[in-house]
PDB file of N, CA and C in Angstrom:
ATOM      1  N   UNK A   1     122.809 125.366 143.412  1.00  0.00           N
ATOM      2  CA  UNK A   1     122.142 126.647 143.471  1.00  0.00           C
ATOM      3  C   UNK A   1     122.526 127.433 142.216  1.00  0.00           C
ATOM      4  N   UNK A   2     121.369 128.145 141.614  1.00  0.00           N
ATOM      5  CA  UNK A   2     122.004 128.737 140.438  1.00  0.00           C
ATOM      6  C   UNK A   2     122.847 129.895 140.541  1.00  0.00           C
ATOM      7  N   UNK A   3     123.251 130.759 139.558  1.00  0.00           N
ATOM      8  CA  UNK A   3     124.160 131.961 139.748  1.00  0.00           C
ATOM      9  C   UNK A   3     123.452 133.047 140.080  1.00  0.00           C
ATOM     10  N   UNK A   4     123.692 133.672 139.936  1.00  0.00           N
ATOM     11  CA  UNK A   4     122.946 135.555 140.452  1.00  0.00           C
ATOM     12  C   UNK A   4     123.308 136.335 139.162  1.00  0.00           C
ATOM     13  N   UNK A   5     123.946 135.844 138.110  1.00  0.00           N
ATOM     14  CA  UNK A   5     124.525 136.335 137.199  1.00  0.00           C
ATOM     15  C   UNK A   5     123.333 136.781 136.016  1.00  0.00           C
ATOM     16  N   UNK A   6     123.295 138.191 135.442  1.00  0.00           N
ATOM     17  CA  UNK A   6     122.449 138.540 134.746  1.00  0.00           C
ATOM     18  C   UNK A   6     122.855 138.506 133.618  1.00  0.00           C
ATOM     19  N   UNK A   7     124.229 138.461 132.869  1.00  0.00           N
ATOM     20  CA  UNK A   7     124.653 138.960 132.037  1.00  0.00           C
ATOM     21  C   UNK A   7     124.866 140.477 131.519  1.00  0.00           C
ATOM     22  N   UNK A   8     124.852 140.767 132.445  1.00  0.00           N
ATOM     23  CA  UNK A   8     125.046 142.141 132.523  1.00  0.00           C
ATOM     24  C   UNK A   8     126.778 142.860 133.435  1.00  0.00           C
ATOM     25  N   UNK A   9     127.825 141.636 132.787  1.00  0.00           N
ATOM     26  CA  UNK A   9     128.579 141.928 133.709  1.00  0.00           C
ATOM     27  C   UNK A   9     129.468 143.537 133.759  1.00  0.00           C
ATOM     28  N   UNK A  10     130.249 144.043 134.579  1.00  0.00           N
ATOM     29  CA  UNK A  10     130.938 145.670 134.085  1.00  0.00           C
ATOM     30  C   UNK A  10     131.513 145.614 136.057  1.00  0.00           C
ATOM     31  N   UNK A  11     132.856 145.467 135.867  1.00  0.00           N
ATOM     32  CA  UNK A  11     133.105 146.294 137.086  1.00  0.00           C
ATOM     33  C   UNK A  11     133.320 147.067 137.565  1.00  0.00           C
ATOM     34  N   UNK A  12     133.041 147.477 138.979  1.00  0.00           N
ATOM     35  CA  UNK A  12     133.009 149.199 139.613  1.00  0.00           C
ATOM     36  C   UNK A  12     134.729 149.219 139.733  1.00  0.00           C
ATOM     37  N   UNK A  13     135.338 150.598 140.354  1.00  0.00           N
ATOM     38  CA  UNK A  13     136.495 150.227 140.901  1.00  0.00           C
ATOM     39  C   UNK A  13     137.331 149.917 141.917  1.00  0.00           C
ATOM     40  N   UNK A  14     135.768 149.079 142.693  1.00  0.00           N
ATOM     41  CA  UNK A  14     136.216 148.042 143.723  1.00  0.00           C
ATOM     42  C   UNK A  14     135.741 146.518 143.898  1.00  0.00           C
ATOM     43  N   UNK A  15     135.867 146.043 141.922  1.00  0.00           N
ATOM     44  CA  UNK A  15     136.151 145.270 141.409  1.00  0.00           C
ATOM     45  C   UNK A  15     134.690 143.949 142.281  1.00  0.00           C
ATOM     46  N   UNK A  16     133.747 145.282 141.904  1.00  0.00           N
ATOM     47  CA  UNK A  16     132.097 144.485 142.190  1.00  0.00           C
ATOM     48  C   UNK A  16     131.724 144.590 140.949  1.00  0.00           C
ATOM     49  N   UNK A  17     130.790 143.950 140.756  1.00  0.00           N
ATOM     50  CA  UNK A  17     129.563 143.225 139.054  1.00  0.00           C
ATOM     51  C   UNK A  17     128.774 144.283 139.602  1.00  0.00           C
ATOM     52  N   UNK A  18     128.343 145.208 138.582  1.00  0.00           N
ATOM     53  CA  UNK A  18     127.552 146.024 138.884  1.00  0.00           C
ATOM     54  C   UNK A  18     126.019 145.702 138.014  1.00  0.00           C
ATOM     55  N   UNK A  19     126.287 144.501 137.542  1.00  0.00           N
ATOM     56  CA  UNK A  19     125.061 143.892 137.050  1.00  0.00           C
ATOM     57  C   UNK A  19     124.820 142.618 138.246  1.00  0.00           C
ATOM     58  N   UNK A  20     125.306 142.191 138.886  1.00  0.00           N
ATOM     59  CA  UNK A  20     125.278 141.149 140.041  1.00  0.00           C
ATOM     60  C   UNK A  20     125.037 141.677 141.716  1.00  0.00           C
ATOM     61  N   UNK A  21     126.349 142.424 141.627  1.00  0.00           N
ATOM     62  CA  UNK A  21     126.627 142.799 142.627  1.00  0.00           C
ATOM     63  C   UNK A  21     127.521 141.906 144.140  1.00  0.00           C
ATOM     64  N   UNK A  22     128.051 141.132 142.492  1.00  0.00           N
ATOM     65  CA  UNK A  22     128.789 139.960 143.592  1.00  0.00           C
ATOM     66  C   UNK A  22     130.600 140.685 143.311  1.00  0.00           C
ATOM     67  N   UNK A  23     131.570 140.300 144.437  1.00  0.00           N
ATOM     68  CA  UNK A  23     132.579 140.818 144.099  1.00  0.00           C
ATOM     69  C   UNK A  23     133.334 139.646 143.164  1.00  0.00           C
ATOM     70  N   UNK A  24     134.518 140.001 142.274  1.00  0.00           N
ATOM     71  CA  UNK A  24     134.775 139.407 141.540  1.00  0.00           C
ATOM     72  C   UNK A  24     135.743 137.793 142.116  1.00  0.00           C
ATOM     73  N   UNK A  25     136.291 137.899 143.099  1.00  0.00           N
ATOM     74  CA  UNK A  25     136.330 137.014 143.719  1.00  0.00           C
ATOM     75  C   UNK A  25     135.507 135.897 143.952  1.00  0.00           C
ATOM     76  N   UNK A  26     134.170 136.471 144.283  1.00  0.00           N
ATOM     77  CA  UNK A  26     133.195 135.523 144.528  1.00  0.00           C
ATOM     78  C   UNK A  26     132.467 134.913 143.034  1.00  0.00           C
ATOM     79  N   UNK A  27     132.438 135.924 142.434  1.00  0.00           N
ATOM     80  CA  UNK A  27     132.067 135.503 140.952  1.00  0.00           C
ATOM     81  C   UNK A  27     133.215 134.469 140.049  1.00  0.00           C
ATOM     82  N   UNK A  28     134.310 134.446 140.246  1.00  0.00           N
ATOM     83  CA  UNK A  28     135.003 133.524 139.618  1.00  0.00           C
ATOM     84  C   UNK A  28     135.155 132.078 140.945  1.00  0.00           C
ATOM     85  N   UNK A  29     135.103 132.172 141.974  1.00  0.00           N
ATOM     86  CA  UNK A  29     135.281 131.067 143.027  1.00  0.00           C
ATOM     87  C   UNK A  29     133.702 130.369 142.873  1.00  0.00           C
ATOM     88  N   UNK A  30     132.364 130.875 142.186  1.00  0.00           N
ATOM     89  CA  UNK A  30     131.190 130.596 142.426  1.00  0.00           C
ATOM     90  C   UNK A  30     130.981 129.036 142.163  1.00  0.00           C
ATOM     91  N   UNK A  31     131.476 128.364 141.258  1.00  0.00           N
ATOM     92  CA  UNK A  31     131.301 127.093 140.670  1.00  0.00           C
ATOM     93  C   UNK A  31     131.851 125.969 141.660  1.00  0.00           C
ATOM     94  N   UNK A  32     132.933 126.302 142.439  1.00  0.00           N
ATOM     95  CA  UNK A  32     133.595 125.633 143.563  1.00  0.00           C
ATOM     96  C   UNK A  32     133.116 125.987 145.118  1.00  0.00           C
ATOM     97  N   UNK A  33     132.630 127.042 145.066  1.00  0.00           N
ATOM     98  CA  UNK A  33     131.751 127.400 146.472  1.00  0.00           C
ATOM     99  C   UNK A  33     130.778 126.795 147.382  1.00  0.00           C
ATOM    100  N   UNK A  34     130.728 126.326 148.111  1.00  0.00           N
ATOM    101  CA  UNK A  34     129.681 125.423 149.076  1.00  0.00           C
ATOM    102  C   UNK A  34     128.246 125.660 148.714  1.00  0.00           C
ATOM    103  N   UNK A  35     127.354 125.538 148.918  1.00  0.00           N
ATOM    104  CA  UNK A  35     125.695 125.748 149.244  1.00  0.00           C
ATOM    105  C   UNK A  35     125.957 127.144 149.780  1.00  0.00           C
ATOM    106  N   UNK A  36     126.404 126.333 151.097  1.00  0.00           N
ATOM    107  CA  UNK A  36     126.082 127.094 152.061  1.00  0.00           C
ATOM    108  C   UNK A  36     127.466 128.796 151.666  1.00  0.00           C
ATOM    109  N   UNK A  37     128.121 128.542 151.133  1.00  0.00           N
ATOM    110  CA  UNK A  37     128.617 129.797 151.226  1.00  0.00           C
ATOM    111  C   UNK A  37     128.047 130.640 149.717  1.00  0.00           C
ATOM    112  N   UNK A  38     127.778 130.034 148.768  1.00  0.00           N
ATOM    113  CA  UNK A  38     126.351 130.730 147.695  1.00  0.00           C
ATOM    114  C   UNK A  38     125.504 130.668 148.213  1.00  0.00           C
ATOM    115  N   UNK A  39     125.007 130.328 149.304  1.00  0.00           N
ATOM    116  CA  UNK A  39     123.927 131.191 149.974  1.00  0.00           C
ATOM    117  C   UNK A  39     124.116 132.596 150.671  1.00  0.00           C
ATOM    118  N   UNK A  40     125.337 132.730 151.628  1.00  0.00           N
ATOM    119  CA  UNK A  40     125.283 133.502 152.031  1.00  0.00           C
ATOM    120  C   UNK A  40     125.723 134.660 150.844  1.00  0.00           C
ATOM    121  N   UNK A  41     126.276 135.178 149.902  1.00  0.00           N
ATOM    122  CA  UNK A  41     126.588 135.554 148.571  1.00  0.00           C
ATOM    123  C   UNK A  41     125.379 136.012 148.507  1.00  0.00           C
ATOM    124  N   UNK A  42     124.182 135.236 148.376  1.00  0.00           N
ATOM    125  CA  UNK A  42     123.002 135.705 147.586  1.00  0.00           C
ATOM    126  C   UNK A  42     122.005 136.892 148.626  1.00  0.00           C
ATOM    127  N   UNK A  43     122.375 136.357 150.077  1.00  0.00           N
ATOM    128  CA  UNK A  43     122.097 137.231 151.230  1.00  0.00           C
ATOM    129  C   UNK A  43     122.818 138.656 151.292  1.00  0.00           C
ATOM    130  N   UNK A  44     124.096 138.710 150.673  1.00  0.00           N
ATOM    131  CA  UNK A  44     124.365 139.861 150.559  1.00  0.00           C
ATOM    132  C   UNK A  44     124.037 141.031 149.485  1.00  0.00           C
ATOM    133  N   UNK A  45     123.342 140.541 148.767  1.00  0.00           N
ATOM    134  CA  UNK A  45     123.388 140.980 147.440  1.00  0.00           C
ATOM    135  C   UNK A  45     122.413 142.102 147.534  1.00  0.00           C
ATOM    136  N   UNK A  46     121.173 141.549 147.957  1.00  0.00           N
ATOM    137  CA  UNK A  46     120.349 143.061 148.135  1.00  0.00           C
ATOM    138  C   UNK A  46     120.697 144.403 148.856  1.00  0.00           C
ATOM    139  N   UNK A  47     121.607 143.886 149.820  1.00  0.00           N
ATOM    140  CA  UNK A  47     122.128 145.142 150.523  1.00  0.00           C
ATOM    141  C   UNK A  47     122.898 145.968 149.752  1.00  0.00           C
ATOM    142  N   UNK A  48     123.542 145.021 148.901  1.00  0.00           N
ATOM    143  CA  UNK A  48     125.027 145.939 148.038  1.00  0.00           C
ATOM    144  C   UNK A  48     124.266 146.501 147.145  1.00  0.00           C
ATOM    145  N   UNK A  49     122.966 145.789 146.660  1.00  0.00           N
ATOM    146  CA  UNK A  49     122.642 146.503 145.077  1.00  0.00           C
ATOM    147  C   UNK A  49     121.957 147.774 145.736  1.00  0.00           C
ATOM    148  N   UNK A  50     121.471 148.170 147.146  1.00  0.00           N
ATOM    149  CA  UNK A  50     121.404 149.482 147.378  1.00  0.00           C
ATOM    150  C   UNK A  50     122.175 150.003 147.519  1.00  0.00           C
ATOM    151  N   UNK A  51     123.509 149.611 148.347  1.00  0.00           N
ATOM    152  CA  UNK A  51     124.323 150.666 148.707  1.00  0.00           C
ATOM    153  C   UNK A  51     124.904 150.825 146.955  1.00  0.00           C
ATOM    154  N   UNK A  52     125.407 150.330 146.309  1.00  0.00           N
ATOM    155  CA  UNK A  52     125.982 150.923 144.481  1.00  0.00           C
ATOM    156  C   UNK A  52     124.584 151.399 143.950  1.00  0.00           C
ATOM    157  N   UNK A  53     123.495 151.364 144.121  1.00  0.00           N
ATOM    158  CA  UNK A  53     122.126 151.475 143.161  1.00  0.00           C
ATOM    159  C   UNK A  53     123.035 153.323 142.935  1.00  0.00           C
ATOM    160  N   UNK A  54     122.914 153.433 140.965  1.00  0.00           N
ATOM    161  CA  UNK A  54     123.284 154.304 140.480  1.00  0.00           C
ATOM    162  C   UNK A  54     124.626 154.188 140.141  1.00  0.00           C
ATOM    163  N   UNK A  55     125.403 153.077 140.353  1.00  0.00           N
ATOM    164  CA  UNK A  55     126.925 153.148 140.036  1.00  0.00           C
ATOM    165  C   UNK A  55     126.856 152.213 138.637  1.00  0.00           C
ATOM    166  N   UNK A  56     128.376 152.787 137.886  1.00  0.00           N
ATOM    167  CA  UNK A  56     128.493 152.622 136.459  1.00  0.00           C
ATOM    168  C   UNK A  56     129.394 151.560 136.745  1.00  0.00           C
ATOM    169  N   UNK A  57     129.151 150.492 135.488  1.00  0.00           N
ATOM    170  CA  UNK A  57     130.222 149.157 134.834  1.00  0.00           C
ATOM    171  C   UNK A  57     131.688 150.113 134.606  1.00  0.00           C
ATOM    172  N   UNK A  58     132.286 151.038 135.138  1.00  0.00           N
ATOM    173  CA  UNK A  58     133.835 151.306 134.566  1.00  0.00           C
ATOM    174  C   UNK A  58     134.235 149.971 134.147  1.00  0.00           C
ATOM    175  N   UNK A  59     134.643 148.891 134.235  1.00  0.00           N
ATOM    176  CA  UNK A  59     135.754 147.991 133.732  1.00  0.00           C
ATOM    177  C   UNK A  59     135.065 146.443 133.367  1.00  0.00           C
ATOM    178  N   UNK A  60     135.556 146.016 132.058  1.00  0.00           N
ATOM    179  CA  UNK A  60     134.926 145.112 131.726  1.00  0.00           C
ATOM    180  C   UNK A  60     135.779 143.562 132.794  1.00  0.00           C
ATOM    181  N   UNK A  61     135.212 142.645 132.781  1.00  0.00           N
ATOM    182  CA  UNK A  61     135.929 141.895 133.493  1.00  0.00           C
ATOM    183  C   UNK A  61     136.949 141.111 132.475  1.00  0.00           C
ATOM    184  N   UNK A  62     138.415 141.486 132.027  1.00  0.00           N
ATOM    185  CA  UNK A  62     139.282 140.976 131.851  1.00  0.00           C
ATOM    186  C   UNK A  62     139.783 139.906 131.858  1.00  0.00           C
ATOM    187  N   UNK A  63     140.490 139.074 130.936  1.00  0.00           N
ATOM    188  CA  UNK A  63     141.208 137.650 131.083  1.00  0.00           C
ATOM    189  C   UNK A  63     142.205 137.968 132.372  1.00  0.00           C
ATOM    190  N   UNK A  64     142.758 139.284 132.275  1.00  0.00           N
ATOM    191  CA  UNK A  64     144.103 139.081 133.532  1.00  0.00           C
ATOM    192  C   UNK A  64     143.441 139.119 134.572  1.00  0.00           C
ATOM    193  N   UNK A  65     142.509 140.035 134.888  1.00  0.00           N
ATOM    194  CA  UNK A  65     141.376 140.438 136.112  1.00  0.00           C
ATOM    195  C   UNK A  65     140.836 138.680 136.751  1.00  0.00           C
ATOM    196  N   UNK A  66     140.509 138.074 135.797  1.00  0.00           N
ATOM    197  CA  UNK A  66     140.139 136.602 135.904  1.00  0.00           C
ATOM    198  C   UNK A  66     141.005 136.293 136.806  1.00  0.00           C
ATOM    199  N   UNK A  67     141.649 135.816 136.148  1.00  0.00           N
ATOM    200  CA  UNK A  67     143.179 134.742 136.366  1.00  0.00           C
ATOM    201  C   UNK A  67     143.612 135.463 137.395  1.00  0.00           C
ATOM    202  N   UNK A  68     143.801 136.393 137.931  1.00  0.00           N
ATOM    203  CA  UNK A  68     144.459 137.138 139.075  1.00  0.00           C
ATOM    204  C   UNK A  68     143.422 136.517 140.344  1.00  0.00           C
ATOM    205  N   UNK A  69     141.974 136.414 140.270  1.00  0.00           N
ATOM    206  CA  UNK A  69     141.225 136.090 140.987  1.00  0.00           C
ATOM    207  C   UNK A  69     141.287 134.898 141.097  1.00  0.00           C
ATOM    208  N   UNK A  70     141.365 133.834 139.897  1.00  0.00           N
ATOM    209  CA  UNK A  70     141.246 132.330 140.464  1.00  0.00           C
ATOM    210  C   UNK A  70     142.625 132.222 141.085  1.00  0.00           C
ATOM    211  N   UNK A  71     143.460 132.923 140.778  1.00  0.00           N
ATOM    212  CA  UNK A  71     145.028 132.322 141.430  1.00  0.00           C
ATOM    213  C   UNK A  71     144.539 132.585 143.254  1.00  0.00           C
ATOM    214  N   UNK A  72     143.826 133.338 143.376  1.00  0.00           N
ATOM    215  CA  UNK A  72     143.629 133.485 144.766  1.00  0.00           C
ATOM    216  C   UNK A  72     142.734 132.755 145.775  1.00  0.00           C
ATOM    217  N   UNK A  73     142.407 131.452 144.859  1.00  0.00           N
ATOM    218  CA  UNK A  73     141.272 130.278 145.287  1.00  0.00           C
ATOM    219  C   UNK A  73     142.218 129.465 145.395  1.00  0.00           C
ATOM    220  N   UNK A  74     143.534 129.463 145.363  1.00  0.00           N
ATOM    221  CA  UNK A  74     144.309 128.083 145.957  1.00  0.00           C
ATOM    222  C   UNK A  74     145.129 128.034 147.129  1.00  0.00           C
TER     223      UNK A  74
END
């Protein structure tokens, strides 16, 4: 399944893609993730991009921000 990813990445400061609207967790676990659980990911997405619709990229996504997230996929 492909990504949801626009290139438009910037996170809020509860460390959501405010160009995606995936949380960053899910955005770095995406490549190892089931079907079935990037599906449900993609089911959430319209809901979130209303509830943030109007919220700003505060924080770019970081090498430490990364790595803090994949350490939490093992």
């Amino acid at each position: 399944m492909h990504s949801p990813c626009v290139a438009k990445c910037g996170l809020n400061d509860d460390d959501f893609c405010m160009g995606c609207f995936r949380h960053i967790n899910e955005i770095v676990g995406w490549g190892k993730a089931s079907e079935e659980r990037q599906q449900q990911i993609w089911a959430q997405l319209p809901e979130r991009k209303a509830v943030m619709k109007g919220g700003n990229n505060f924080h770019t996504i970081i090498r430490e921000k990364w790595l803090a997230a994949e350490g939490k996929l093992d």
